[in-house]
Protein backbone atom coordinates (compact mmCIF):
# COMPACT_ATOMS: atom_id res chain seq x y z
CA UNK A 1 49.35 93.06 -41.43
CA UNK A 2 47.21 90.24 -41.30
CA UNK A 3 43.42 90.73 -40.05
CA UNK A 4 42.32 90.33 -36.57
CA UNK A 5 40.39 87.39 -37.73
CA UNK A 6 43.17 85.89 -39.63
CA UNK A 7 45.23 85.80 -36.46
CA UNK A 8 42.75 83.90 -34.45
CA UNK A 9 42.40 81.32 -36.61
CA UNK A 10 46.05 80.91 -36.29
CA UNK A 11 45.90 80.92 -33.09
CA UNK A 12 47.40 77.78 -31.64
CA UNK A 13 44.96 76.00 -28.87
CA UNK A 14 45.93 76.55 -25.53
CA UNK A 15 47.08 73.13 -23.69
CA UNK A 16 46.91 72.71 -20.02
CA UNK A 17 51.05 72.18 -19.21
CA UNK A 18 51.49 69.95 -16.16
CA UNK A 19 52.09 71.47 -12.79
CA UNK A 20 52.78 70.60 -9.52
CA UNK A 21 51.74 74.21 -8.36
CA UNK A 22 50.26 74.64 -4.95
CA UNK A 23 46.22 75.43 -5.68
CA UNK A 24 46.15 73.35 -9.01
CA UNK A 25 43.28 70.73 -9.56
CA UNK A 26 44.50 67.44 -11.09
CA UNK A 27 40.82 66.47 -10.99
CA UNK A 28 39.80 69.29 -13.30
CA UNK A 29 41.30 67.41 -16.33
CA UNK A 30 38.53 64.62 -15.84
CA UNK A 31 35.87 66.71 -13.82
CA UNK A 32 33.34 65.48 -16.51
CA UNK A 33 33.69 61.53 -14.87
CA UNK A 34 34.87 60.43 -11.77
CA UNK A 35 35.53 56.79 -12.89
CA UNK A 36 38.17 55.45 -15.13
CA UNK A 37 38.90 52.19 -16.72
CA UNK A 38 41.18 49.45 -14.72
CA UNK A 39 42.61 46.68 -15.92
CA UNK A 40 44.15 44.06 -13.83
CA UNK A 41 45.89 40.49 -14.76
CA UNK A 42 43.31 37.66 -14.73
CA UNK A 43 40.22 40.03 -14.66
CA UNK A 44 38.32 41.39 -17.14
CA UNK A 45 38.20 45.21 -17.26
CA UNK A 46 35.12 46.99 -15.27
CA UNK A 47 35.22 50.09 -13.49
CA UNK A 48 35.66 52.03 -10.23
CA UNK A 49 34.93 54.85 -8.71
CA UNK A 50 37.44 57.23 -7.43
CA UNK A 51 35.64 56.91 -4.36
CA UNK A 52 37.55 54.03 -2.67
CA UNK A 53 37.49 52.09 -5.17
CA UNK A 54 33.85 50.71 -4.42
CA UNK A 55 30.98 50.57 -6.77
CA UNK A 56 27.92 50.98 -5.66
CA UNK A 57 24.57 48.67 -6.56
CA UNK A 58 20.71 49.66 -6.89
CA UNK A 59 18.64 47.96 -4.05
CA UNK A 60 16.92 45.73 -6.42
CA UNK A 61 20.44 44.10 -7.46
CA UNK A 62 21.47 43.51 -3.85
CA UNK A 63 18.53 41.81 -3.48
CA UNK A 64 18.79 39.67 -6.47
CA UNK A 65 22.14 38.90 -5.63
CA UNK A 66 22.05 37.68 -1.86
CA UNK A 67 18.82 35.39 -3.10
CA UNK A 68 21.42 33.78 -5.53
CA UNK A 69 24.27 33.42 -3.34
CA UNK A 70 22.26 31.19 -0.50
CA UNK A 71 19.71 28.92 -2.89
CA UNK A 72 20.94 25.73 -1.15
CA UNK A 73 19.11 26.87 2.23
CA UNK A 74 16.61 27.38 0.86
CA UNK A 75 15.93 24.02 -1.07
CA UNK A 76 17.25 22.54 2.43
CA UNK A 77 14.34 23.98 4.10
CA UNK A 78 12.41 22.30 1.44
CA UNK A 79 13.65 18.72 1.61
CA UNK A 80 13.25 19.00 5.29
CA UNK A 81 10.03 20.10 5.68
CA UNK A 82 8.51 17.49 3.10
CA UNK A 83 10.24 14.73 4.96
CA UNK A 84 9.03 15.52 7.96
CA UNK A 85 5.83 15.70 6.27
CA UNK A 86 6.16 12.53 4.54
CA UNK A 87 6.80 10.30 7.51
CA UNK A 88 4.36 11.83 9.56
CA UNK A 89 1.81 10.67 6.75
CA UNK A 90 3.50 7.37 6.36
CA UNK A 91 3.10 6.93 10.61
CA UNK A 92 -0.20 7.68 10.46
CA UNK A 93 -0.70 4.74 7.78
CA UNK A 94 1.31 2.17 9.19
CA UNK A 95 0.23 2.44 12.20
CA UNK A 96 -3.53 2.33 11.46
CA UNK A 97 -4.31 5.94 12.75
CA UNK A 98 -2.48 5.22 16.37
CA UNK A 99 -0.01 7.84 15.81
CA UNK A 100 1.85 10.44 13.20
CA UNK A 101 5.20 10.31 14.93
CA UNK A 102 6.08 6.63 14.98
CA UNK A 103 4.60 6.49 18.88
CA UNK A 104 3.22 2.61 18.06
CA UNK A 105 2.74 0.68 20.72
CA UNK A 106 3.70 -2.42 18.22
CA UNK A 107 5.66 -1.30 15.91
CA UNK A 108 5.77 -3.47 12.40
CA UNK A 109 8.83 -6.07 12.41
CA UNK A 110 10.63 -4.10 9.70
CA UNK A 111 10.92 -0.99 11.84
CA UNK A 112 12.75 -3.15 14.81
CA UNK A 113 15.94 -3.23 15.23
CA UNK A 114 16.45 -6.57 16.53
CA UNK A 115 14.07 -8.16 13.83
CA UNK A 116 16.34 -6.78 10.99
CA UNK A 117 19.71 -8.20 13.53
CA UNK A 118 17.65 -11.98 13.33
CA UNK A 119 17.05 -11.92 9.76
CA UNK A 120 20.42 -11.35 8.70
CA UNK A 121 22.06 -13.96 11.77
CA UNK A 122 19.45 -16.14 10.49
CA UNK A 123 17.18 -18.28 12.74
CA UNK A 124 18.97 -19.81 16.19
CA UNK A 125 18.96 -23.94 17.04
CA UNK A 126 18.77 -24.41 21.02
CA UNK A 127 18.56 -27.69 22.89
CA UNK A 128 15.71 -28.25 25.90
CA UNK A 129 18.96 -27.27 28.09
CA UNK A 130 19.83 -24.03 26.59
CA UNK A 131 16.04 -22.76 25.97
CA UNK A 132 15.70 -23.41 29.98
CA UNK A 133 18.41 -20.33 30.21
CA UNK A 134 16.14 -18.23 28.70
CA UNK A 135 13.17 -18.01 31.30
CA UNK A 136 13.40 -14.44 32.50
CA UNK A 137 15.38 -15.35 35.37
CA UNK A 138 18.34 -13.67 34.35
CA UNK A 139 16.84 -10.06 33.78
CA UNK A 140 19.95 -9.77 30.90
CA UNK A 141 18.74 -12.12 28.87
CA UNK A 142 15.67 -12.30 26.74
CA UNK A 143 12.27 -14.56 26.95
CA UNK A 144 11.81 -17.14 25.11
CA UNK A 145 9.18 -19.79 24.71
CA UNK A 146 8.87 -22.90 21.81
CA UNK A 147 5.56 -23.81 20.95
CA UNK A 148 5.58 -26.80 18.35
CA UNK A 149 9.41 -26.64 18.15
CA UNK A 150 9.59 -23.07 17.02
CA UNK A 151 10.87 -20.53 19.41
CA UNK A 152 9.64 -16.94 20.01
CA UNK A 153 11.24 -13.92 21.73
CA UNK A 154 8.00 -12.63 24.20
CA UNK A 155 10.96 -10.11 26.15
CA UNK A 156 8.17 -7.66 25.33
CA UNK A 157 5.57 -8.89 27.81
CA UNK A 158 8.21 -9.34 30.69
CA UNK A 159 5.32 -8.54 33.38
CA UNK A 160 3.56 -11.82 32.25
CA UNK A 161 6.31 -14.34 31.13
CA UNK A 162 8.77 -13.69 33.18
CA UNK A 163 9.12 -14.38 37.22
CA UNK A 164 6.09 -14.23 38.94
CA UNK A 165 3.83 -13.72 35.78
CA UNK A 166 0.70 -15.70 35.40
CA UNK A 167 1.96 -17.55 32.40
CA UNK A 168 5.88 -17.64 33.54
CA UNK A 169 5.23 -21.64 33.50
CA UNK A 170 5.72 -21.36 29.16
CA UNK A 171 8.65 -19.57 29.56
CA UNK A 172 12.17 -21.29 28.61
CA UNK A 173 10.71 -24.06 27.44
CA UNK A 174 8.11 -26.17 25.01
CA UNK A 175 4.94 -26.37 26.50
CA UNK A 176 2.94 -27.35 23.46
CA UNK A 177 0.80 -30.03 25.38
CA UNK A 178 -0.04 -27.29 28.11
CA UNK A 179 -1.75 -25.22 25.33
CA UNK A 180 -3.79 -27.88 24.20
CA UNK A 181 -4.79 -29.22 27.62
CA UNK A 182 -4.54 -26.37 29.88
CA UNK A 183 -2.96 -27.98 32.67
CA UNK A 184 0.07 -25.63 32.74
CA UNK A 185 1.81 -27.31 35.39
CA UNK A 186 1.84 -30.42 34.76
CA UNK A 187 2.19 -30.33 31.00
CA UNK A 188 5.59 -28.55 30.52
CA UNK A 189 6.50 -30.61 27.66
CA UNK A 190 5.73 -31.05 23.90
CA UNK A 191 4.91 -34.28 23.78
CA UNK A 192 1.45 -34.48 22.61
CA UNK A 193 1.30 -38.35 22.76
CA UNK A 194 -2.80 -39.37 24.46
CA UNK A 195 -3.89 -35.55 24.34
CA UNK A 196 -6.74 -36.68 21.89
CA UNK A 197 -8.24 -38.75 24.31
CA UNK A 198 -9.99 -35.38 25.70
CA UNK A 199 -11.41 -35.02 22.56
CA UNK A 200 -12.89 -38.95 22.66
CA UNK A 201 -16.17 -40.42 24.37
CA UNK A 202 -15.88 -42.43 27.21
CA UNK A 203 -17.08 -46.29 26.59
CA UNK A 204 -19.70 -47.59 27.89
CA UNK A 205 -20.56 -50.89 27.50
CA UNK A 206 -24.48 -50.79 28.26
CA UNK A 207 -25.07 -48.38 25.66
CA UNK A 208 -22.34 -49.21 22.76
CA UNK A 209 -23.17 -52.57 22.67
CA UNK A 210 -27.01 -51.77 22.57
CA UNK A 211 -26.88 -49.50 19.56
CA UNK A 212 -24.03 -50.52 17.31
CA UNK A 213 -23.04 -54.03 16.32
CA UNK A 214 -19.01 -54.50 16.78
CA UNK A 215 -18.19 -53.97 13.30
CA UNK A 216 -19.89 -50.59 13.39
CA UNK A 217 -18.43 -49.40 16.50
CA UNK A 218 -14.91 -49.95 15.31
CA UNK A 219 -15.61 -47.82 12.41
CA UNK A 220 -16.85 -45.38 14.74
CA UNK A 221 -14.20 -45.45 16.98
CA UNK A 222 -11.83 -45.00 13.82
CA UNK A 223 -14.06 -41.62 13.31
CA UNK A 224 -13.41 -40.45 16.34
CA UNK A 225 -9.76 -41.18 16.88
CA UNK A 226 -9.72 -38.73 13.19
CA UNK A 227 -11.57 -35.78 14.76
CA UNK A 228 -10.17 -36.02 18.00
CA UNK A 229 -7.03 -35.70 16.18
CA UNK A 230 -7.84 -32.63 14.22
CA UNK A 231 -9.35 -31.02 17.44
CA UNK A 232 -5.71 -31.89 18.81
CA UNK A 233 -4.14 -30.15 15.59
CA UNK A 234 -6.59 -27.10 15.49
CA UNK A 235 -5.83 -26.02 19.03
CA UNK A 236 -2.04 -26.44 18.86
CA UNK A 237 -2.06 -24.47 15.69
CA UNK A 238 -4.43 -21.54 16.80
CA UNK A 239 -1.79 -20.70 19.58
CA UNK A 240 1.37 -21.20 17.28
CA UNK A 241 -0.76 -18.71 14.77
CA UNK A 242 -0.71 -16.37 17.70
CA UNK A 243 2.70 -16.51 18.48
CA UNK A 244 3.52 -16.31 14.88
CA UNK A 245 1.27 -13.45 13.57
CA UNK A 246 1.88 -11.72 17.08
CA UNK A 247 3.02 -7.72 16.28
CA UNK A 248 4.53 -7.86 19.84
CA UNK A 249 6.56 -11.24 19.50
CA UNK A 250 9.17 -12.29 16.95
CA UNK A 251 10.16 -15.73 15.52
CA UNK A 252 13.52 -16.66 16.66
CA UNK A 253 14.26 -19.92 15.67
CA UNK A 254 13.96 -23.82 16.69
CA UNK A 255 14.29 -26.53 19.18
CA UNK A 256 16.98 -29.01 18.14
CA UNK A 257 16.13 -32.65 19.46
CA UNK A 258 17.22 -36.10 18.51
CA UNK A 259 14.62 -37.48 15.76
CA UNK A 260 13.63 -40.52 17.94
CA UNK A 261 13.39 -38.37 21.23
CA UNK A 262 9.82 -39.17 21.70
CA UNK A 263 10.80 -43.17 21.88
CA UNK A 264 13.15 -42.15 24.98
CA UNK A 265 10.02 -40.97 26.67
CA UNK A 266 6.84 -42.64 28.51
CA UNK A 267 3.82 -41.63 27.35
CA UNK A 268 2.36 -38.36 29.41
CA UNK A 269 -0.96 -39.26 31.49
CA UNK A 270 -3.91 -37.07 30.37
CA UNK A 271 -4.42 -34.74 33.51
CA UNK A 272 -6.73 -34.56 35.73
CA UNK A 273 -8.76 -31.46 34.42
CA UNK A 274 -8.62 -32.26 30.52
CA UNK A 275 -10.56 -35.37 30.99
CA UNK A 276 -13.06 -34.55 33.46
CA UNK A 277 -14.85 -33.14 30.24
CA UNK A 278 -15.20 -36.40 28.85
CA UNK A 279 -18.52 -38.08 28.54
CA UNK A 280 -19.35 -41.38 27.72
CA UNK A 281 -20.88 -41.99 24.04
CA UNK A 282 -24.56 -40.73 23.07
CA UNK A 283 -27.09 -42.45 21.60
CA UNK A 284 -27.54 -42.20 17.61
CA UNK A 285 -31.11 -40.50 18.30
CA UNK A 286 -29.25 -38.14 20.38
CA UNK A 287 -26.45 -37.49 18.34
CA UNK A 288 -29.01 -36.84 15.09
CA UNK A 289 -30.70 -33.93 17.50
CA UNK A 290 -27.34 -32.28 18.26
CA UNK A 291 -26.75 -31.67 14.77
């Protein structure tokens, strides 16, 4: 008889036969882990719980992974806030300190709408006829006024151009004479023909003839006709520099005339109030004292 210890090593290990027995524990087998390897087409293997299936993360990963699944909000909450930023800076420049949110009362040319529509239609040709339409009569139309042949929209300043304003009389038309001599009325036109004699010295006969010989008073006359001239030039051009350098007003194009117009026309009369400032011609002692 083999010994008792002989027999236990011969013993054969006891295996757990499968049952279906009421009161057995399938989980026993695998009591040791409660998660088991699955493996599914496309995916790569991972693991699951018993548990429904569900694995559950640490706090910190949940944390790291919703901050990774919305980064776009984020940087769009970014982009927003530094243009909003940006343009309030870029107001406040622009406009010269008036405002950070594009409040101007003026705004610069390039931030109009209808100054970007002009520059790509290109400047507009209107006749004496079709300029008159545009005299703030007819409330759907803009202003416009010519000074020197160029035309300029001055819709902005309705209250004064158009009906009823104190300089309505420039409106729908070229006035360039009426700048110059300041008899709005009567100088509606741009014909700029005598205007320099409000700039010239009356004659006088008594005194010309007493200080200068005739030779020397033509000469002088010549020099007078030239700065009266200039006087003519530098007050026409001070108003088309205001029309043209205006923030409120914008260039819109040009009177179209025939080239000989001004032959088709009488000479304008100097009015009444540009040459009650003229005085007859001083004395060369007096003139040395004025300057």
């Amino acid at each position: 008889m083999a010994d008792t210890d002989t027999v236990r090593r011969r013993k054969p290990e006891s295996k757990t036969p499968p049952t279906n027995e009421p009161g057995h524990d399938t989980a026993s087998a695998t009591e040791d882990s409660d998660v088991e390897e699955i493996i599914r087409p496309g995916f790569p293997p991972h693991s699951e719980s018993r548990n429904g299936g569900k694995k559950q993360k640490a706090p910190k990963r949940r944390i790291e992974d919703e901050d990774e699944s919305n980064p776009w909000l984020l940087d769009i909450l970014r982009v927003i806030s530094f243009l909003f930023l940006a343009s309030c800076g870029l107001s406040y420049l622009i406009s010269n300190g008036e405002s950070f949110f594009w409040g101007m009362s003026h705004p610069p040319n390039y931030l109009q709408l209808e100054w970007w529509k002009s520059q790509l239609r290109g400047p507009i040709y209107l006749t004496p006829a079709e300029l008159a339409a545009f005299d703030g009569t007819d409330e759907s139309k803009p202003i416009y006024l010519a000074i020197n042949g160029t035309i300029y929209d001055v819709s902005a300043n309705r209250r004064t151009y158009g009906p009823g304003g104190s300089y309505h009389v420039f409106a729908g038309v070229d006035a360039s004479r009426a700048y110059v001599t300041g008899c709005f009325a009567e100088d509606r036109t741009p014909d700029l023909r005598g205007v320099e004699e409000m700039f010239l010295p009356l004659d006088d006969p008594a005194v010309d003839n007493k200080y200068w010989t005739p030779e020397e008073l033509k000469q002088l006359k010549r020099k007078e006709m030239e700065e009266a001239l200039k006087k003519v030039n530098d007050a026409l051009k001070h108003w088309a520099n205001f029309f043209g350098k205006s923030k409120k007003y914008r260039f819109v194009g040009y009177v179209k005339r025939d080239k000989d117009w001004l032959k088709k026309e009488p000479v304008p009369k100097l009015c009444e109030a540009a040459g009650r400032g003229r005085t007859p011609r001083s004395p060369p002692e007096e003139e040395k004292k004025k300057h």
